[in-house]
Protein backbone atom coordinates (compact mmCIF):
# COMPACT_ATOMS: atom_id res chain seq x y z
CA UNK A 1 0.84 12.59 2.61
CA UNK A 2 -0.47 14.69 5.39
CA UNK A 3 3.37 15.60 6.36
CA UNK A 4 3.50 17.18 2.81
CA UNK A 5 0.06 18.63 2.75
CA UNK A 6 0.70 20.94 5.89
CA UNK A 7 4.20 21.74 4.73
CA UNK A 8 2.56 23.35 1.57
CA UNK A 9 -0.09 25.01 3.65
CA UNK A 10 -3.20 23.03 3.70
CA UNK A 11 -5.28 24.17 6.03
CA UNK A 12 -7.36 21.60 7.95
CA UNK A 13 -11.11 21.15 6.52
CA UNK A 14 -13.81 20.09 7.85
CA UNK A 15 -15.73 17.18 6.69
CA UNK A 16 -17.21 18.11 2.98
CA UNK A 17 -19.68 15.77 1.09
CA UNK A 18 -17.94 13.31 -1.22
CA UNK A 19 -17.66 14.59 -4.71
CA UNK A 20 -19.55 12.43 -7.31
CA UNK A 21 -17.44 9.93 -8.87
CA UNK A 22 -16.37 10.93 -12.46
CA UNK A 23 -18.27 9.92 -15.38
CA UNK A 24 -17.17 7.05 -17.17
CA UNK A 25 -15.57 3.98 -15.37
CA UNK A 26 -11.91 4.01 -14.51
CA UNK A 27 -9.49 1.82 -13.60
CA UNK A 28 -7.56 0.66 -10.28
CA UNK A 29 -4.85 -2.22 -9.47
CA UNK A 30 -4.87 -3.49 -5.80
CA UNK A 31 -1.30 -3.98 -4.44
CA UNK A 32 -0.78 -5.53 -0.82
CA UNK A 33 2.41 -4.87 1.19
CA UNK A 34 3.99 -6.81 3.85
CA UNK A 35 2.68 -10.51 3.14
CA UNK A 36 3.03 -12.81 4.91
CA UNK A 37 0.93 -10.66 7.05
CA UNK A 38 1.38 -7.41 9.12
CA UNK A 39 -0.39 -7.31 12.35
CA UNK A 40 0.65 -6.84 16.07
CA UNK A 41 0.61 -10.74 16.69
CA UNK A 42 3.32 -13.18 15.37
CA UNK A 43 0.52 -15.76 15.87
CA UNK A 44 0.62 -18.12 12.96
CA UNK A 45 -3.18 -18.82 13.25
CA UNK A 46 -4.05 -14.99 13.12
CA UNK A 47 -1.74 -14.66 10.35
CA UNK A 48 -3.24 -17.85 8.36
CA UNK A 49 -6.65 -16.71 9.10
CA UNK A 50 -5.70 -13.21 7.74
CA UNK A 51 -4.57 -14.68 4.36
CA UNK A 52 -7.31 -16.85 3.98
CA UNK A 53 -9.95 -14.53 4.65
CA UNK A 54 -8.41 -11.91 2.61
CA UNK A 55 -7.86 -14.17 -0.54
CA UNK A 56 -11.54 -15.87 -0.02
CA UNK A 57 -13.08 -12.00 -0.59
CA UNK A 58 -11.04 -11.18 -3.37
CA UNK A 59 -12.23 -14.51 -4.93
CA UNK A 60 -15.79 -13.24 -4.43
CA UNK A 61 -15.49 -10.36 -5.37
CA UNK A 62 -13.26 -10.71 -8.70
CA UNK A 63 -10.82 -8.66 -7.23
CA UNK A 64 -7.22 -9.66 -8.85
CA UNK A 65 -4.18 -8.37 -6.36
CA UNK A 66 -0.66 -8.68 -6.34
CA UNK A 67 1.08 -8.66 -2.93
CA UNK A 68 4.31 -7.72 -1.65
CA UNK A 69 6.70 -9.86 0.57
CA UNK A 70 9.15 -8.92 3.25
CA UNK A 71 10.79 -12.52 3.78
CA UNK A 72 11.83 -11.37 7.30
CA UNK A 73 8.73 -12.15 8.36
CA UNK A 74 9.09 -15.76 7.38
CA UNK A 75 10.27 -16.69 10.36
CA UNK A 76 8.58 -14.20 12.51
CA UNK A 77 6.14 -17.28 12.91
CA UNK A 78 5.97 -20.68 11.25
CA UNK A 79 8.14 -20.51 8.37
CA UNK A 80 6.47 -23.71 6.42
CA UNK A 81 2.85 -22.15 7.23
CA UNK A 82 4.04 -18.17 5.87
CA UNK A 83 5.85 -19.93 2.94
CA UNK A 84 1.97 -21.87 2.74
CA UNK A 85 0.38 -18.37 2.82
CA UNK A 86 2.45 -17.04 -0.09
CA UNK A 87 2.00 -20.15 -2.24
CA UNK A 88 -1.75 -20.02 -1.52
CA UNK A 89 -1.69 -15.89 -3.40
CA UNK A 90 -0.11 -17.59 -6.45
CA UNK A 91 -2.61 -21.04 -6.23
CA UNK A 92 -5.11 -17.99 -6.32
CA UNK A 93 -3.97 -16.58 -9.39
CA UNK A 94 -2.37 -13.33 -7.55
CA UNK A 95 1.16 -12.04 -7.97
CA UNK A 96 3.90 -11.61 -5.85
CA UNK A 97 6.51 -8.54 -5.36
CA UNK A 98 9.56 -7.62 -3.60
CA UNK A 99 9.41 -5.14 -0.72
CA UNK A 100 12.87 -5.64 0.80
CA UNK A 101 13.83 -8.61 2.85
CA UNK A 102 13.26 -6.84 6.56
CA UNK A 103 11.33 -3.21 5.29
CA UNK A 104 13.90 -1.05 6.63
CA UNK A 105 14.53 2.80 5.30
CA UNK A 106 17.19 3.85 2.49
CA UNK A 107 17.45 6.60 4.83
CA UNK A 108 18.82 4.07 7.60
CA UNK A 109 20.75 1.67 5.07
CA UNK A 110 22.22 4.01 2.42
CA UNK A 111 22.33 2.51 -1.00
CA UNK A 112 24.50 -0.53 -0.56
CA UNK A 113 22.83 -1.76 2.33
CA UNK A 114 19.00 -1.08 1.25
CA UNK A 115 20.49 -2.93 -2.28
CA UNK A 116 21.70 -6.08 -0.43
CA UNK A 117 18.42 -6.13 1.93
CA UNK A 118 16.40 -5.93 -1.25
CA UNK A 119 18.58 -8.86 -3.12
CA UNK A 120 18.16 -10.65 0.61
CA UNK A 121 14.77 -10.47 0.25
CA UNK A 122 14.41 -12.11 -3.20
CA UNK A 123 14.93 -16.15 -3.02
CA UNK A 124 11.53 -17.84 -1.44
CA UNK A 125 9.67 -15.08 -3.34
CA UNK A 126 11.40 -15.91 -6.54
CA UNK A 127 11.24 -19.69 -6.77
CA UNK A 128 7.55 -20.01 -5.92
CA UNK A 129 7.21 -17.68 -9.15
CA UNK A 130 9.68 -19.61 -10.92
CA UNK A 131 7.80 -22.68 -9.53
CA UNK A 132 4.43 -21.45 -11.86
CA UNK A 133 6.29 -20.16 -14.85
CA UNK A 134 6.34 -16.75 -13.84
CA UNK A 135 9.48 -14.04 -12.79
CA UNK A 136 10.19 -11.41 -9.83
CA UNK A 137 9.40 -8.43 -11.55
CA UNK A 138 8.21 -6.36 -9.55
CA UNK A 139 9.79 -4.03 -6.19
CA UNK A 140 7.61 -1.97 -4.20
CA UNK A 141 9.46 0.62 -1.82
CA UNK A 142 8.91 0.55 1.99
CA UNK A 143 7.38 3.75 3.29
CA UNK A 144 7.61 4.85 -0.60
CA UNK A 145 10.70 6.25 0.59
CA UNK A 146 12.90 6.11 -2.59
CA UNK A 147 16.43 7.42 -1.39
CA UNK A 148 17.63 10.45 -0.74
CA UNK A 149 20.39 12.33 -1.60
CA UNK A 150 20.11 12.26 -5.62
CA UNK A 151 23.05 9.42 -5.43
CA UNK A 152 21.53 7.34 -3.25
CA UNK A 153 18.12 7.19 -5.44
CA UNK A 154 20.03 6.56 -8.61
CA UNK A 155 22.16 3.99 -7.06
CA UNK A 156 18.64 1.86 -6.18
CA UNK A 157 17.10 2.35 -9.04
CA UNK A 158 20.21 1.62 -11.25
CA UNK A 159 20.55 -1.78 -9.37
CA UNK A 160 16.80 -2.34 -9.80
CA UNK A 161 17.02 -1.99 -13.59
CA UNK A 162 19.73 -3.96 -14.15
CA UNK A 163 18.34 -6.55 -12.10
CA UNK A 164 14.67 -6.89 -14.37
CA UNK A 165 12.82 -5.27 -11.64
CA UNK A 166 9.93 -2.30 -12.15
CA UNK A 167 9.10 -0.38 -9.61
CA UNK A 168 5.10 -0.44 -8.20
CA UNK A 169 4.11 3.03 -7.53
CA UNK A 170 1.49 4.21 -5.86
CA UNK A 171 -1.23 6.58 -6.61
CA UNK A 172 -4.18 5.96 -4.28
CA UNK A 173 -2.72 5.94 -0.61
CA UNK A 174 -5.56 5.94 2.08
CA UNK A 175 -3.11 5.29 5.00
CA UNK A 176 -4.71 1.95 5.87
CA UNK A 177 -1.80 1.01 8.01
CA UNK A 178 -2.88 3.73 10.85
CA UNK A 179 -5.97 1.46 11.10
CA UNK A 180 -5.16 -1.62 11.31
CA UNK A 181 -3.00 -1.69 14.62
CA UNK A 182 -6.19 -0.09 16.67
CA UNK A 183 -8.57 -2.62 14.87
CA UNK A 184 -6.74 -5.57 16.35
CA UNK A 185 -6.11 -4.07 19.26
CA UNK A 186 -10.05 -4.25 19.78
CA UNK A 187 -10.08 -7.31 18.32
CA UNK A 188 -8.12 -8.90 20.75
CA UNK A 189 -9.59 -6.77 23.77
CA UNK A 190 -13.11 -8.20 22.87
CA UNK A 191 -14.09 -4.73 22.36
CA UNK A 192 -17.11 -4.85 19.63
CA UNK A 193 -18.08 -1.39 19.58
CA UNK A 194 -14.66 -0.18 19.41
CA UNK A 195 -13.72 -2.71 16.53
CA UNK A 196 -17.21 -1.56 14.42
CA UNK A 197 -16.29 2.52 15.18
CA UNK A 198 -12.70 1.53 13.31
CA UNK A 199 -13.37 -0.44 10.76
CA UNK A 200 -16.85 2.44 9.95
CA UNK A 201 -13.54 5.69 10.39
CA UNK A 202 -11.54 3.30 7.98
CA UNK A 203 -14.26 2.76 5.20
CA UNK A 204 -14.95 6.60 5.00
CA UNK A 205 -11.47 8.30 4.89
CA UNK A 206 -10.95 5.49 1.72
CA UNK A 207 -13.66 6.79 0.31
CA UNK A 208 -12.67 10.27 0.91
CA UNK A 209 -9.24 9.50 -0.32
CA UNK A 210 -10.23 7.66 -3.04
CA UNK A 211 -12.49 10.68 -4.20
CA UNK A 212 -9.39 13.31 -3.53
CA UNK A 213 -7.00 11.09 -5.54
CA UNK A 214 -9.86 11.23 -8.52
CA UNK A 215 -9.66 15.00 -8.64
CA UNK A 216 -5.79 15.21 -7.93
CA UNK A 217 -5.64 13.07 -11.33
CA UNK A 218 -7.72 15.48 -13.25
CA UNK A 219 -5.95 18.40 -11.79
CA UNK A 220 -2.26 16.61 -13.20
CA UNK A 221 -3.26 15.28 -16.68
CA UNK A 222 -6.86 16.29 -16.88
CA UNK A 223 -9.13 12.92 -16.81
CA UNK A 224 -8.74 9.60 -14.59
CA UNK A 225 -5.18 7.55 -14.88
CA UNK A 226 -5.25 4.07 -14.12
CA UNK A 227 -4.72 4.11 -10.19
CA UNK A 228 -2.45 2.04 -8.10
CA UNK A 229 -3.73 1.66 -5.21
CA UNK A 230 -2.07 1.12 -1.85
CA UNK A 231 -3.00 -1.47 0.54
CA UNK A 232 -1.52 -4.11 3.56
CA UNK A 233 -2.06 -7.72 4.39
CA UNK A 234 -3.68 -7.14 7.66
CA UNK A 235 -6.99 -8.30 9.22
CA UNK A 236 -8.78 -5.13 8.68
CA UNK A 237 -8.94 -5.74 5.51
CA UNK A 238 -9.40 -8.93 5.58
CA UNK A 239 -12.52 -8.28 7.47
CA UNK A 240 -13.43 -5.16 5.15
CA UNK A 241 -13.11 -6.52 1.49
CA UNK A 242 -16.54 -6.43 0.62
CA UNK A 243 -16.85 -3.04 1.92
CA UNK A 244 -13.88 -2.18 -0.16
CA UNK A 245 -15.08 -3.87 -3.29
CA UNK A 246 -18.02 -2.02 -2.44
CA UNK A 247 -16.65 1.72 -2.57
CA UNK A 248 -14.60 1.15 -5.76
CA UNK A 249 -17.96 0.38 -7.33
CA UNK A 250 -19.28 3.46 -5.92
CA UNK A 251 -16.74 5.15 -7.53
CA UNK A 252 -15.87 3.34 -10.62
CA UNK A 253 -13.61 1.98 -10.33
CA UNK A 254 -12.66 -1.61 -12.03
CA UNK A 255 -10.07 -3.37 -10.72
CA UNK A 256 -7.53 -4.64 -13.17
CA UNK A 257 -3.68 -6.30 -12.78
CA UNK A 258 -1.23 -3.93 -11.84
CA UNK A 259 0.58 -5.26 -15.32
CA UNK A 260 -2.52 -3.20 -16.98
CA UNK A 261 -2.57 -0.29 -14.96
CA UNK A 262 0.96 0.36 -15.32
CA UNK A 263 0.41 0.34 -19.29
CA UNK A 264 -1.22 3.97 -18.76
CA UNK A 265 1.20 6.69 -20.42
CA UNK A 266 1.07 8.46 -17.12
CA UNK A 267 3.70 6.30 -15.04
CA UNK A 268 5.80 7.23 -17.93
CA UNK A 269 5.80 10.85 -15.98
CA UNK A 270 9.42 11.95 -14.41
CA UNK A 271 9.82 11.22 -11.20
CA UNK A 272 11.82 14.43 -10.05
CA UNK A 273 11.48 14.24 -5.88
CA UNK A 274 14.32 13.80 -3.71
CA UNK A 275 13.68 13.49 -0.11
CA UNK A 276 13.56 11.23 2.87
CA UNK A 277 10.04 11.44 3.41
CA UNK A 278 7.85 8.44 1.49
CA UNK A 279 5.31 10.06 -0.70
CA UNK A 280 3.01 8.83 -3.09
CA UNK A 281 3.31 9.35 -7.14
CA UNK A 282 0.58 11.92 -7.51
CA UNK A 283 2.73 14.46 -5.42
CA UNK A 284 5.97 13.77 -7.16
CA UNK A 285 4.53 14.17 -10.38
CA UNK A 286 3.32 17.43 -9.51
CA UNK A 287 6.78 18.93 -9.36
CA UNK A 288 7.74 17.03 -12.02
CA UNK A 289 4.62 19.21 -14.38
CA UNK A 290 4.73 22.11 -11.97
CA UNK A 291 0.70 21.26 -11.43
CA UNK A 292 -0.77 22.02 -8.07
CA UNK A 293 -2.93 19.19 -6.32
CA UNK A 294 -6.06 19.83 -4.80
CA UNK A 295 -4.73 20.36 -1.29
CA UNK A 296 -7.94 22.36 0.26
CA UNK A 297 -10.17 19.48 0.06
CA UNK A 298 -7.46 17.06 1.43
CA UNK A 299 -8.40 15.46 4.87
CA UNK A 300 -5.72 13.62 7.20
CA UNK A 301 -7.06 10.28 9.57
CA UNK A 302 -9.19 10.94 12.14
CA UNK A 303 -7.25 12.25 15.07
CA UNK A 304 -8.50 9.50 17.10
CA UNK A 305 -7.41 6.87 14.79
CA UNK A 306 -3.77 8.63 14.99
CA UNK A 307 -3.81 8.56 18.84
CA UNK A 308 -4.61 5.41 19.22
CA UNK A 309 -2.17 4.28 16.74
CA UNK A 310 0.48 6.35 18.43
CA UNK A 311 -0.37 4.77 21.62
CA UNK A 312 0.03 1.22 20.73
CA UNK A 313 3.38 1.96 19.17
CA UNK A 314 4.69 3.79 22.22
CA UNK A 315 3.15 0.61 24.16
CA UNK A 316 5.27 -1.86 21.75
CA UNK A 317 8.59 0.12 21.96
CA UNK A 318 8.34 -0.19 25.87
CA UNK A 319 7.69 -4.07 25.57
């Protein structure tokens, strides 16, 4: 998102007051990538108290979810206990998705190697569905990169179809990821204040991005689509799900299956874009009806939330 934004010449803002939510209630479906868990530990107790907490809130808060496994990460800890954790979304009445067996890039694979990591990524996922009665439809792209050039994309998606899957796009994307990392960082440093000041920067740009994804939607088809909305299975949110629940309230936002989001005649829209960047469905679909989005009002992470990201990254590559 931001890549894009300052390619097409957004200039950077500074903070504006939210826009009022739009009248009327709309819709959004919550979709979580990387179960069993992202997080910088492989510890299995972290990553069962991540599920557990996460599941609890969307219990209490009626929040229905579908989440999205890499089965890499299976036995990146206790494979009986991350096989528990993914039983425990369907016990919960949640669904479960494809996201590739080890989230690598098209760009990396090409087509007949991101085709075989997605197939590798299918068996535990698809007999704990077939287990309850229900199938592996749905595929949700790593780093919504799609494939790139034109071949490549058509390739993927061509296997995809013939294979019953539909693809999960995404159309509220509030970069979630860059927060998590420095939120367990503090976490595990002890470090209250710094773990409060993240998960407070967190809350607000998803509000903010929430709010600029409302008006991009009126700018494409003029009133609110049913959103997809763009989350991971880490401990910040975990730890923020009332908060969440909170600010889709705020801004009207029901939450519904992704099954009844995806019924909106909007994700019928032509996805034209052909790149190696990941971007969300909002901006493809503005090439695809030659519509501008509402770049001037669009704000990137905090700076220090990108830093410290950045930092712990750099730290884990030299590990």
């Amino acid at each position: 998102m931001a890549t894009l934004a300052l390619m097409v010449g957004a200039a950077p803002v500074l903070a504006q007051p939210l826009a009022p939510p739009p009248p009327g209630r709309g819709t959004v479906a919550l979709t979580f990538d990387d179960l069993p868990g992202l997080s910088l530990f492989n510890d299995q107790a972290w990553l069962d108290y991540i599920n557990r907490t996460l599941l609890r809130g969307l219990r209490r808060n009626h929040l229905p979810a579908i989440g999205f496994v890499n089965e890499s990460k299976l036995d990146e800890a206790v494979r009986a206990r991350q096989i528990a954790n993914l039983k425990l979304w369907l016990d919960r009445g949640h669904d479960l998705g494809n996201h590739t067996f080890s989230h690598e890039s098209p760009n990396d694979l090409g087509a007949a190697g991101y085709i075989a990591d997605i197939a590798k990524g299918e068996p535990v996922t698809r007999e704990l569905l077939a287990a309850r009665g229900k199938k592996l439809d749905w595929f949700r792209h790593p780093y919504l990169e799609t494939g790139a050039p034109e071949a490549v994309k058509h390739a993927i998606n061509a296997w995809l179809g013939q294979h019953g899957y539909r693809i999960a796009p995404v159309t509220i994307d509030a970069d979630d990821w860059m927060f998590a990392e420095p939120y367990e960082d503090a976490l595990a440093r002890h470090d209250e204040a710094r773990r409060l000041r993240v998960r407070k920067q967190y809350l607000d740009y998803t509000e903010r991005a929430i709010s600029w994804y409302q008006k991009a939607s009126e700018a494409l088809f003029g009133r609110q689509i049913a959103f997809v909305m763009l989350l991971h299975d880490t401990r910040l949110n975990a730890d923020s799900i009332d908060e969440l629940s909170a600010i889709l309230k705020r801004r009207r936002l029901k939450p519904v299956t992704l099954e009844e989001a995806m019924r909106d005649p909007a994700y019928k829209t032509r996805d034209p874009y052909v790149g190696k960047d990941g971007i969300e469905w909002m901006e493809r679909w503005s090439y695809a009806l030659k519509k501008g989005l509402p770049w001037s009002s669009w704000q990137d992470a905090p700076k220090q939330i990108e830093d410290e990201y950045n930092k712990l990254e750099n730290d884990q590559h030299k590990n």
